[in-house]
C-alpha atoms as a PDB file:
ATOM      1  CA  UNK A   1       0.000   0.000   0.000  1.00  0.00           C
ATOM      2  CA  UNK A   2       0.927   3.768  -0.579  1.00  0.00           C
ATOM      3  CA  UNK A   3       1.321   5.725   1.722  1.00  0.00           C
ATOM      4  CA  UNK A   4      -1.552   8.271   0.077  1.00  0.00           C
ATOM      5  CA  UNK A   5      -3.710   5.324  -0.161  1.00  0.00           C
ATOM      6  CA  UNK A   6      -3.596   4.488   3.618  1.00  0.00           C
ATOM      7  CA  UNK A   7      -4.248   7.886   4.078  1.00  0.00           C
ATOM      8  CA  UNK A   8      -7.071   7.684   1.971  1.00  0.00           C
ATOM      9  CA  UNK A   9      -8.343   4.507   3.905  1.00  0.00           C
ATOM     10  CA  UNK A  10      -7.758   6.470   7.314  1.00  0.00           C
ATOM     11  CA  UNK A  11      -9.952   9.041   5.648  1.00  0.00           C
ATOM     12  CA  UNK A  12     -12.480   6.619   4.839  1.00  0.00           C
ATOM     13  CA  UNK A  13     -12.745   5.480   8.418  1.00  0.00           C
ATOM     14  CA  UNK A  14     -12.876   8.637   9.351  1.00  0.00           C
ATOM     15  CA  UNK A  15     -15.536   9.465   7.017  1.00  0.00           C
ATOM     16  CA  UNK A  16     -17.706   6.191   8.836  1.00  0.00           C
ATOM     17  CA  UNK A  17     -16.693   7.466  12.740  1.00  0.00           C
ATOM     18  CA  UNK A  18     -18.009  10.895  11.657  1.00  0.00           C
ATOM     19  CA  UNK A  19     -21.179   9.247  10.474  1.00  0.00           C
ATOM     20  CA  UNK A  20     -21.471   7.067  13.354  1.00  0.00           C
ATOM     21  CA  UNK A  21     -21.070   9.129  16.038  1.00  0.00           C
ATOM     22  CA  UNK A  22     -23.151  11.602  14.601  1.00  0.00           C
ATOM     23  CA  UNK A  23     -26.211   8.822  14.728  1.00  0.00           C
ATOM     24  CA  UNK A  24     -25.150   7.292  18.200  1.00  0.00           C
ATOM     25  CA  UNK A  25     -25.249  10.831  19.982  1.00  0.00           C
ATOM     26  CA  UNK A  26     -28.913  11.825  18.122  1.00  0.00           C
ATOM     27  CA  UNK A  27     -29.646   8.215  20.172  1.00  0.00           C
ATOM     28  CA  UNK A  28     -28.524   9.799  23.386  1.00  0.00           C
ATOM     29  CA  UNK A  29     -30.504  12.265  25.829  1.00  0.00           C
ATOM     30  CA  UNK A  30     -27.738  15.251  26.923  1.00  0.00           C
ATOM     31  CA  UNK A  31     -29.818  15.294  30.177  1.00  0.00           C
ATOM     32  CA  UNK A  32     -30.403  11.672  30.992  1.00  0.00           C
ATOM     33  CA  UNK A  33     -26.608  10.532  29.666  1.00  0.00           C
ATOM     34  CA  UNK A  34     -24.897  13.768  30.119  1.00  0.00           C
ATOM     35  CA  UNK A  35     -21.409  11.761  30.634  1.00  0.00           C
ATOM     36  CA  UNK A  36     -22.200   9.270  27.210  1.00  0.00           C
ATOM     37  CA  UNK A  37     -23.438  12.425  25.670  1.00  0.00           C
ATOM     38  CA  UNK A  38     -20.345  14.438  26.307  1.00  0.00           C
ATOM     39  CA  UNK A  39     -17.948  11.312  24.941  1.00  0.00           C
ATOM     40  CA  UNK A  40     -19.958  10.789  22.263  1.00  0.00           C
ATOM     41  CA  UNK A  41     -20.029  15.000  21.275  1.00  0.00           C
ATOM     42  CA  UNK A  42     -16.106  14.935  21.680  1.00  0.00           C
ATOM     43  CA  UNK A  43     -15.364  12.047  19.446  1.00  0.00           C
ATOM     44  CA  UNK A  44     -17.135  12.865  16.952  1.00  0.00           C
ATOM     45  CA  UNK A  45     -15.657  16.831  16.638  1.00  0.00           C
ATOM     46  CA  UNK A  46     -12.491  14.750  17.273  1.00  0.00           C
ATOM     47  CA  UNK A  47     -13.022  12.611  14.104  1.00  0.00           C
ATOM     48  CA  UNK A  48     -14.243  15.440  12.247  1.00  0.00           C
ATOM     49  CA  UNK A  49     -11.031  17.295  12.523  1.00  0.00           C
ATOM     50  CA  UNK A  50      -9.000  14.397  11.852  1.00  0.00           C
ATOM     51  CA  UNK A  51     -10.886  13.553   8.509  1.00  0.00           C
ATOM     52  CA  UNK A  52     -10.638  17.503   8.063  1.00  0.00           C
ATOM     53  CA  UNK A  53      -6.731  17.394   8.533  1.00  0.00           C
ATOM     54  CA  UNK A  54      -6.679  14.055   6.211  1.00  0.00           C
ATOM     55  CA  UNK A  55      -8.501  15.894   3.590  1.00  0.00           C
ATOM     56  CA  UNK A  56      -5.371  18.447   3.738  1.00  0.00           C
ATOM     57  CA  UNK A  57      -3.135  16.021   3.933  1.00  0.00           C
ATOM     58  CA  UNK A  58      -3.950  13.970   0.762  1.00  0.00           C
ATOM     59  CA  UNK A  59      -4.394  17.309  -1.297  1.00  0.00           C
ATOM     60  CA  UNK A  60      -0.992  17.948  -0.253  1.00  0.00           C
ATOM     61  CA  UNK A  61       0.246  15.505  -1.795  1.00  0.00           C
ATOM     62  CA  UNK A  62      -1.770  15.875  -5.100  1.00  0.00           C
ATOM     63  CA  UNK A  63      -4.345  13.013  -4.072  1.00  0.00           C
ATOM     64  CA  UNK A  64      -8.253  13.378  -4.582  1.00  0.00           C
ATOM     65  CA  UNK A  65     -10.107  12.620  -1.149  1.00  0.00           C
ATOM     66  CA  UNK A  66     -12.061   9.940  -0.963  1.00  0.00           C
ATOM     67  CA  UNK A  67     -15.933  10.984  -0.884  1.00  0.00           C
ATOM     68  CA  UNK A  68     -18.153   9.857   2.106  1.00  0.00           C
ATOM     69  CA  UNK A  69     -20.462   7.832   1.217  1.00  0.00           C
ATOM     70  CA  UNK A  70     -24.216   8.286   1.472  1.00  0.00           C
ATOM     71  CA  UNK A  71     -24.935   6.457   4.382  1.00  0.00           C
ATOM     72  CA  UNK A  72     -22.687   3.509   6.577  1.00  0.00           C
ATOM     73  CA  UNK A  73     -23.752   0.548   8.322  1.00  0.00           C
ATOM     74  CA  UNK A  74     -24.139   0.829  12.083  1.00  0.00           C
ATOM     75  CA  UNK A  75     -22.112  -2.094  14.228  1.00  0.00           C
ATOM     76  CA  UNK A  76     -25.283  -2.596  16.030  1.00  0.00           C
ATOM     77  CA  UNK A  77     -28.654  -1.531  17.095  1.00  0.00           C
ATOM     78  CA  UNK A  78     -28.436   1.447  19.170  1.00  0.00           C
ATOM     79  CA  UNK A  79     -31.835   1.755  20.757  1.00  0.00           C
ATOM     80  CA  UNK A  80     -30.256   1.512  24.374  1.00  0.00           C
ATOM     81  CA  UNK A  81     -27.066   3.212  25.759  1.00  0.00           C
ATOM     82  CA  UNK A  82     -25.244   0.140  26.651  1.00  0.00           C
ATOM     83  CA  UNK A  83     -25.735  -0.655  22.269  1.00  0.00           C
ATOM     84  CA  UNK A  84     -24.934   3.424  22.095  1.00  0.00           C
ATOM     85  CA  UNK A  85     -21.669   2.540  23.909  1.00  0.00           C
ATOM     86  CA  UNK A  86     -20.688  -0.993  22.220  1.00  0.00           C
ATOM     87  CA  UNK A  87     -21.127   1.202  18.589  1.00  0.00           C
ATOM     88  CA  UNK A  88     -18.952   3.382  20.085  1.00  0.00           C
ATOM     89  CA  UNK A  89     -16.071   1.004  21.311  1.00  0.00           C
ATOM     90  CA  UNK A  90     -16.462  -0.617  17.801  1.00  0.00           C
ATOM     91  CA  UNK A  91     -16.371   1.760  15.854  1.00  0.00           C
ATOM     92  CA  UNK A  92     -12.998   3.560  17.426  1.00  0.00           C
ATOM     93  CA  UNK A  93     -11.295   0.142  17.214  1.00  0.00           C
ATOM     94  CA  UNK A  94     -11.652  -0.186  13.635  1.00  0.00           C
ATOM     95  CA  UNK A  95     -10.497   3.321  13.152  1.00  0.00           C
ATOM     96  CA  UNK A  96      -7.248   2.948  15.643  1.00  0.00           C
ATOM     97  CA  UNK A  97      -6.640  -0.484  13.639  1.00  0.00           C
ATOM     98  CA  UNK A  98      -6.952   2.062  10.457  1.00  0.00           C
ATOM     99  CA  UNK A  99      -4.285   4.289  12.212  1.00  0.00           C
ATOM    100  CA  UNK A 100      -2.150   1.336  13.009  1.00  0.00           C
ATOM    101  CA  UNK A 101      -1.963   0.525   9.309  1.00  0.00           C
ATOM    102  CA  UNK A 102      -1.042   4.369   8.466  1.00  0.00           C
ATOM    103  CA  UNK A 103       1.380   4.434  10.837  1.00  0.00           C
ATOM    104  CA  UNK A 104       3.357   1.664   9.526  1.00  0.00           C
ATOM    105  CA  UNK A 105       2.752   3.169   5.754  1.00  0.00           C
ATOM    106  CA  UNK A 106       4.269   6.514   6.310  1.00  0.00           C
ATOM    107  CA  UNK A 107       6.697   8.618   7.335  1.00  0.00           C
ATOM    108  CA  UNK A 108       7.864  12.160   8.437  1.00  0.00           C
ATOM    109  CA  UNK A 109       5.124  14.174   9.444  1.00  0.00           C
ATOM    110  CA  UNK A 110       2.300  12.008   8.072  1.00  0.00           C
ATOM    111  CA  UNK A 111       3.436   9.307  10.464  1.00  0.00           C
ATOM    112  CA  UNK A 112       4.074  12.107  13.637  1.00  0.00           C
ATOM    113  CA  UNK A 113       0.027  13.049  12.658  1.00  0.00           C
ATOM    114  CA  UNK A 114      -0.542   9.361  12.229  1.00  0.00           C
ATOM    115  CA  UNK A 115       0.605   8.637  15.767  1.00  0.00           C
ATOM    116  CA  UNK A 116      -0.964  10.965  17.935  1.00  0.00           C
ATOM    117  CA  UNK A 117      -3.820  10.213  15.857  1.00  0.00           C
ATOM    118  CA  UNK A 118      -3.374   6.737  17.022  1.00  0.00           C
ATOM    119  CA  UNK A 119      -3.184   7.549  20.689  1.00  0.00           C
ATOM    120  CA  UNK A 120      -6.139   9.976  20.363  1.00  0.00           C
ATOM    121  CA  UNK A 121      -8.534   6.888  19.169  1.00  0.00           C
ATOM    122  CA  UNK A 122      -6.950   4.279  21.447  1.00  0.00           C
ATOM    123  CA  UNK A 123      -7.740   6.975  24.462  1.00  0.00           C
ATOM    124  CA  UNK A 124     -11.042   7.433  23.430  1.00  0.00           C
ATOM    125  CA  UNK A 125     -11.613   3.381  23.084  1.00  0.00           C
ATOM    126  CA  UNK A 126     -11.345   3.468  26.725  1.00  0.00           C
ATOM    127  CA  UNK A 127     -13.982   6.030  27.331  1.00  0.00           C
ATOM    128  CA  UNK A 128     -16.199   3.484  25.339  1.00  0.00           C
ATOM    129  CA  UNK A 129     -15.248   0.296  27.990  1.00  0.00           C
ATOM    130  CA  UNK A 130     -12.439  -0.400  25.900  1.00  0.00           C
ATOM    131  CA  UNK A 131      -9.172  -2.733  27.350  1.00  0.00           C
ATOM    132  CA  UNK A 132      -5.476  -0.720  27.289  1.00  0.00           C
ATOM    133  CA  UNK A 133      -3.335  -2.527  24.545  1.00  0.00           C
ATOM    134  CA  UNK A 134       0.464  -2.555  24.370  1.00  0.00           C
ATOM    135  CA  UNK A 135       0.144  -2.085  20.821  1.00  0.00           C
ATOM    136  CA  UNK A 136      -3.002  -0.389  20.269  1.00  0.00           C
ATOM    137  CA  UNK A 137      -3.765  -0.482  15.923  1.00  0.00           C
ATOM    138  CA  UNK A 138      -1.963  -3.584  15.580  1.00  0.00           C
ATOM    139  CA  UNK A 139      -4.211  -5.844  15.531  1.00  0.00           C
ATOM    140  CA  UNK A 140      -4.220  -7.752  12.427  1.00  0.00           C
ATOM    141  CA  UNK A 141      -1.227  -6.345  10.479  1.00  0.00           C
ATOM    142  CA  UNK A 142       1.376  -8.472   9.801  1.00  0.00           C
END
């Protein structure tokens, strides 16, 4: 892989987290889950900004971004908080595994971004229920 096309995946998972999130926090009452509420409001500007900066990034280097699509497929129902919360914790692994993959596909600055952006998602995994890793992103590359 290139590194602009792992960029452009990471942009495409970004594209799917910004989606998500967006659904899962319409799904969750500011009042009656004001601490799920406030994760859920933070990743997604936090995804946002990263597919923003990705956007940049692939321009920069003479790429065309990947569009969103239309719509994405949920991980789950998400008509309780505890499914609000499991979309949540799935969704952020597949991105960090996304970041994992840029990480290892880049260099110089792209990979500095890539890393913090790594850290950022495996930080917010845990404010989802999600299990430190050594390694968080690795999962699956060889």
């Amino acid at each position: 892989m290139t590194p602009t096309g792992a960029l452009q995946d990471a942009l495409a998972a970004e594209h799917a987290a910004v989606y998500v999130f967006g659904v899962l926090g319409a799904q969750t009452s500011e009042v009656e889950q004001s601490t799920l509420f406030d994760n859920l409001l933070t990743a997604y500007e936090q995804h946002r900004s990263a597919r923003d900066e990705l956007v940049a990034r692939i321009q920069e280097l003479g790429g065309r971004p990947v569009a969103a699509a239309p719509a994405y497929e949920l991980p789950n129902a998400v008509s309780t908080p505890t499914q609000v919360v499991r979309a949540a914790l799935v969704t952020e692994h597949r991105v960090t595994q996304t970041y994992g993959t840029l990480v290892a596909q880049t260099v110089g600055d792209d990979r500095s971004w890539a890393v913090d952006a790594l850290g950022a998602s495996a930080v917010r995994q845990l404010r989802f229920g999600g299990r430190p890793e050594s390694f968080p992103g690795t999962q699956g590359l060889a």
